[in-house]
C-alpha atoms as a PDB file:
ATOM      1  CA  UNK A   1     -68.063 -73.820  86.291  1.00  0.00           C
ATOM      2  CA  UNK A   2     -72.139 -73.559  88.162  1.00  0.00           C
ATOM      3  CA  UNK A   3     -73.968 -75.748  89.079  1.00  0.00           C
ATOM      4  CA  UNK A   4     -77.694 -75.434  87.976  1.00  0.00           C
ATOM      5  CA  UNK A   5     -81.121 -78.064  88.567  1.00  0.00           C
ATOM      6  CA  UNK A   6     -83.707 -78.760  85.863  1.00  0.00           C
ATOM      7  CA  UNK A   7     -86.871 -79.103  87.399  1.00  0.00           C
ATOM      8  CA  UNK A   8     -90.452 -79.846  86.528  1.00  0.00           C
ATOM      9  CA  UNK A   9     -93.671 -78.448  88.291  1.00  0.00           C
ATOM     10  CA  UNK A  10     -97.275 -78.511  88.849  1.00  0.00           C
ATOM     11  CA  UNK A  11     -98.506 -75.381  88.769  1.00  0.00           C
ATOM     12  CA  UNK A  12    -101.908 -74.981  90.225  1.00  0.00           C
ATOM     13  CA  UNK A  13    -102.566 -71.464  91.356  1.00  0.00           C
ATOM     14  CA  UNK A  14    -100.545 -69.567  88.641  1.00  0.00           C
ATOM     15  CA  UNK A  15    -101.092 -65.850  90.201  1.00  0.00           C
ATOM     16  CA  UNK A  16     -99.866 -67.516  93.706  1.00  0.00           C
ATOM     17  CA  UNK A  17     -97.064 -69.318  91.969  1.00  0.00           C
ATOM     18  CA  UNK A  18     -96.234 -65.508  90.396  1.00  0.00           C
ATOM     19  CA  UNK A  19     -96.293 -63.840  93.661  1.00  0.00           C
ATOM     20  CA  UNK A  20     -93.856 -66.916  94.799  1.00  0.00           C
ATOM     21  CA  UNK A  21     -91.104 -66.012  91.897  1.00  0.00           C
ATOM     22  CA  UNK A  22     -91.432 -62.157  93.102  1.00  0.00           C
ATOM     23  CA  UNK A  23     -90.735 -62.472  96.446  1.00  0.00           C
ATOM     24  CA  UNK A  24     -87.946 -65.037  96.388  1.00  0.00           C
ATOM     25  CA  UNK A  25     -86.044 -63.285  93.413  1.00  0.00           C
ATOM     26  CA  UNK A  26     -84.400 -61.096  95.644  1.00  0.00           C
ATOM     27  CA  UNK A  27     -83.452 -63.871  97.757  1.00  0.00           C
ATOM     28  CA  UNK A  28     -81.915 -65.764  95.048  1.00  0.00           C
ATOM     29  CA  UNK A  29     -80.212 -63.237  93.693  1.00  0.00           C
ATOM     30  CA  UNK A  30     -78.290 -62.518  97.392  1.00  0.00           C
ATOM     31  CA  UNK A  31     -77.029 -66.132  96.945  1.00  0.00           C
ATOM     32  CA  UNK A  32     -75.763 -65.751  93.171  1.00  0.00           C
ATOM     33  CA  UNK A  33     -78.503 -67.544  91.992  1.00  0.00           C
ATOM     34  CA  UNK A  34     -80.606 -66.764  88.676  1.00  0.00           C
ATOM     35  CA  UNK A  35     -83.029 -68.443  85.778  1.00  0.00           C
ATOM     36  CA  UNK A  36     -81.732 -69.303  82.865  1.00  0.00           C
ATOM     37  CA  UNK A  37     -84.593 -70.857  81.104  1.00  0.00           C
ATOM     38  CA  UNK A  38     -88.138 -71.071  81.991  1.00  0.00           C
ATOM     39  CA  UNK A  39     -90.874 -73.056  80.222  1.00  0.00           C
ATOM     40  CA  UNK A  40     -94.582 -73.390  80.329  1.00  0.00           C
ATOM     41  CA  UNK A  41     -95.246 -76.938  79.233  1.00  0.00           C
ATOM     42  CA  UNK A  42     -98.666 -77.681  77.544  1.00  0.00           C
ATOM     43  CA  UNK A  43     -98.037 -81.406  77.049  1.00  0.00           C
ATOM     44  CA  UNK A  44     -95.642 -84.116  78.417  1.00  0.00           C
ATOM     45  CA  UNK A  45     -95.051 -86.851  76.082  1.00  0.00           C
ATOM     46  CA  UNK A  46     -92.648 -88.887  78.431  1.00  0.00           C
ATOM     47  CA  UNK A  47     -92.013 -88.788  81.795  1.00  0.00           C
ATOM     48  CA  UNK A  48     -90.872 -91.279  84.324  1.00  0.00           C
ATOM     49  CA  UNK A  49     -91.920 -89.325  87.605  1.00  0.00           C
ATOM     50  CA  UNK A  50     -95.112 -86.780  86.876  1.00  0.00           C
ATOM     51  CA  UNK A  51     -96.815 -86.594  84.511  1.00  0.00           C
ATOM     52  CA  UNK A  52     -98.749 -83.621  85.613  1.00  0.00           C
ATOM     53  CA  UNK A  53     -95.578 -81.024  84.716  1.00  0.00           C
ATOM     54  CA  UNK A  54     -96.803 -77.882  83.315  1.00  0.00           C
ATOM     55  CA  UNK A  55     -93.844 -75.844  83.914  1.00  0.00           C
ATOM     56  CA  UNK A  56     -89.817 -76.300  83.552  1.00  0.00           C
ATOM     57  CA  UNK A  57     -86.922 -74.270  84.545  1.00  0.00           C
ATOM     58  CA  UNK A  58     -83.663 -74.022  85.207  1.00  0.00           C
ATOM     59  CA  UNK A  59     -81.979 -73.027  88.259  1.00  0.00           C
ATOM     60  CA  UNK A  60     -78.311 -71.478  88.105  1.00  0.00           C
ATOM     61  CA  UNK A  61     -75.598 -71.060  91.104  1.00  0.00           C
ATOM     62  CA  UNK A  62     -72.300 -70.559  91.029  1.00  0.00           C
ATOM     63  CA  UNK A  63     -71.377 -73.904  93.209  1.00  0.00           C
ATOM     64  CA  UNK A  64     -73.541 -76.687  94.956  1.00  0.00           C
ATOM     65  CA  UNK A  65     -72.853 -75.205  98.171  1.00  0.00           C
ATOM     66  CA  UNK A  66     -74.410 -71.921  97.383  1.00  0.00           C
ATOM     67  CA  UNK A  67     -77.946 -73.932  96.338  1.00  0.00           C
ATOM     68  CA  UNK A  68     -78.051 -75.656  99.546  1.00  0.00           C
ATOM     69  CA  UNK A  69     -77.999 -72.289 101.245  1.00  0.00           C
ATOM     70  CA  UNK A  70     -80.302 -70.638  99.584  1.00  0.00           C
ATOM     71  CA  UNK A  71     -82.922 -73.384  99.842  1.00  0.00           C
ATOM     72  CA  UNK A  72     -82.341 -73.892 103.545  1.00  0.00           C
ATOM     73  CA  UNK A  73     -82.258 -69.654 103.946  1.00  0.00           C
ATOM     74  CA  UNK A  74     -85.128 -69.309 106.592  1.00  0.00           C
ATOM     75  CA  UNK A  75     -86.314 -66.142 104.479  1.00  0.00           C
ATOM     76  CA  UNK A  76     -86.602 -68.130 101.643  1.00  0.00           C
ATOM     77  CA  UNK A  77     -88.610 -71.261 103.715  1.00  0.00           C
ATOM     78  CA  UNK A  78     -90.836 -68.396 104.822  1.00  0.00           C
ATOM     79  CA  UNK A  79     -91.457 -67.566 101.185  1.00  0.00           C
ATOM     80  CA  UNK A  80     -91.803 -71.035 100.252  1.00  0.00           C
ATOM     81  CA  UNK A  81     -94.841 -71.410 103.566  1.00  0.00           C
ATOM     82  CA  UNK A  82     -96.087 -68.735 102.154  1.00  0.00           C
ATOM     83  CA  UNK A  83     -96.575 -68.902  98.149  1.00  0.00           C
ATOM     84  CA  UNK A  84     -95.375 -71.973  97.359  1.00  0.00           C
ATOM     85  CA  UNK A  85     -97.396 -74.793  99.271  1.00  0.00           C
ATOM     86  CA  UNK A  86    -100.106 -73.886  98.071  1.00  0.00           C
ATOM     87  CA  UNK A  87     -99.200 -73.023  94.456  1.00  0.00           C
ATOM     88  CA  UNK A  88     -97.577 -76.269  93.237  1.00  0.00           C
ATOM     89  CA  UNK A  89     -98.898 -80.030  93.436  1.00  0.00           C
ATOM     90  CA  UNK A  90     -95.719 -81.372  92.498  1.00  0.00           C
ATOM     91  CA  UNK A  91     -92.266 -80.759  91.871  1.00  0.00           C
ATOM     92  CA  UNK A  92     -89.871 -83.144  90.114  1.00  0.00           C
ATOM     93  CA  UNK A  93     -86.079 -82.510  90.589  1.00  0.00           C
ATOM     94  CA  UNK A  94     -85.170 -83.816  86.646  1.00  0.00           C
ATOM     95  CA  UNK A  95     -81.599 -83.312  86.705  1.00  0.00           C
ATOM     96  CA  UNK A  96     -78.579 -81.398  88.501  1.00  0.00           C
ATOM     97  CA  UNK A  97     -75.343 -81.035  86.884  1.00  0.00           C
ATOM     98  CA  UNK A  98     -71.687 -79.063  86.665  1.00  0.00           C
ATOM     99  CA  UNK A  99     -72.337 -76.683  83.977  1.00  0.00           C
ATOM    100  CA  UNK A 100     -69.206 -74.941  81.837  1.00  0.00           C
ATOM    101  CA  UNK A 101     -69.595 -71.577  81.641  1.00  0.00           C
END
């Protein structure tokens, strides 16, 4: 069993965003996490939250636990200051589940 998070994203600086996903792959990886799928998104039909997605991803740990650390890792949150904030408008947390390897 993982545990993994679909979310959704406004992307507004995409060479930002890209410098964002460089430096906190290493940082992800150190807490077992990794992508599994990863979407640019050119048009949302439905949506209940944002409308504005452009982008959609998946997020994959090996427990719950683990994604709590990484996202409260203060190397990551220095990361996140740093690319992220200004990068994204929006981010919608669509779903997080159990998933059976």
């Amino acid at each position: 069993m993982s545990f993994e998070i679909l979310i959704g994203l406004e992307v507004l600086d995409d060479p930002q965003y890209d410098d964002y996903r460089a430096a906190m792959k290493p940082i992800l990886s150190s807490y077992g996490g990794r992508f599994g799928y990863d979407f640019k998104v050119s048009e949302v039909l439905i949506c209940e939250k944002n409308p504005d997605i452009n982008r959609v991803f998946t997020i994959t740990f090996n427990d719950k636990q683990r994604m709590e650390s990484f996202f409260s890792d203060p190397k990551y949150l220095q990361v996140k200051e740093k690319y992220f904030v200004n990068s994204v408008g929006s981010v919608t947390t669509i779903s997080s589940y159990q998933k059976a390897d």
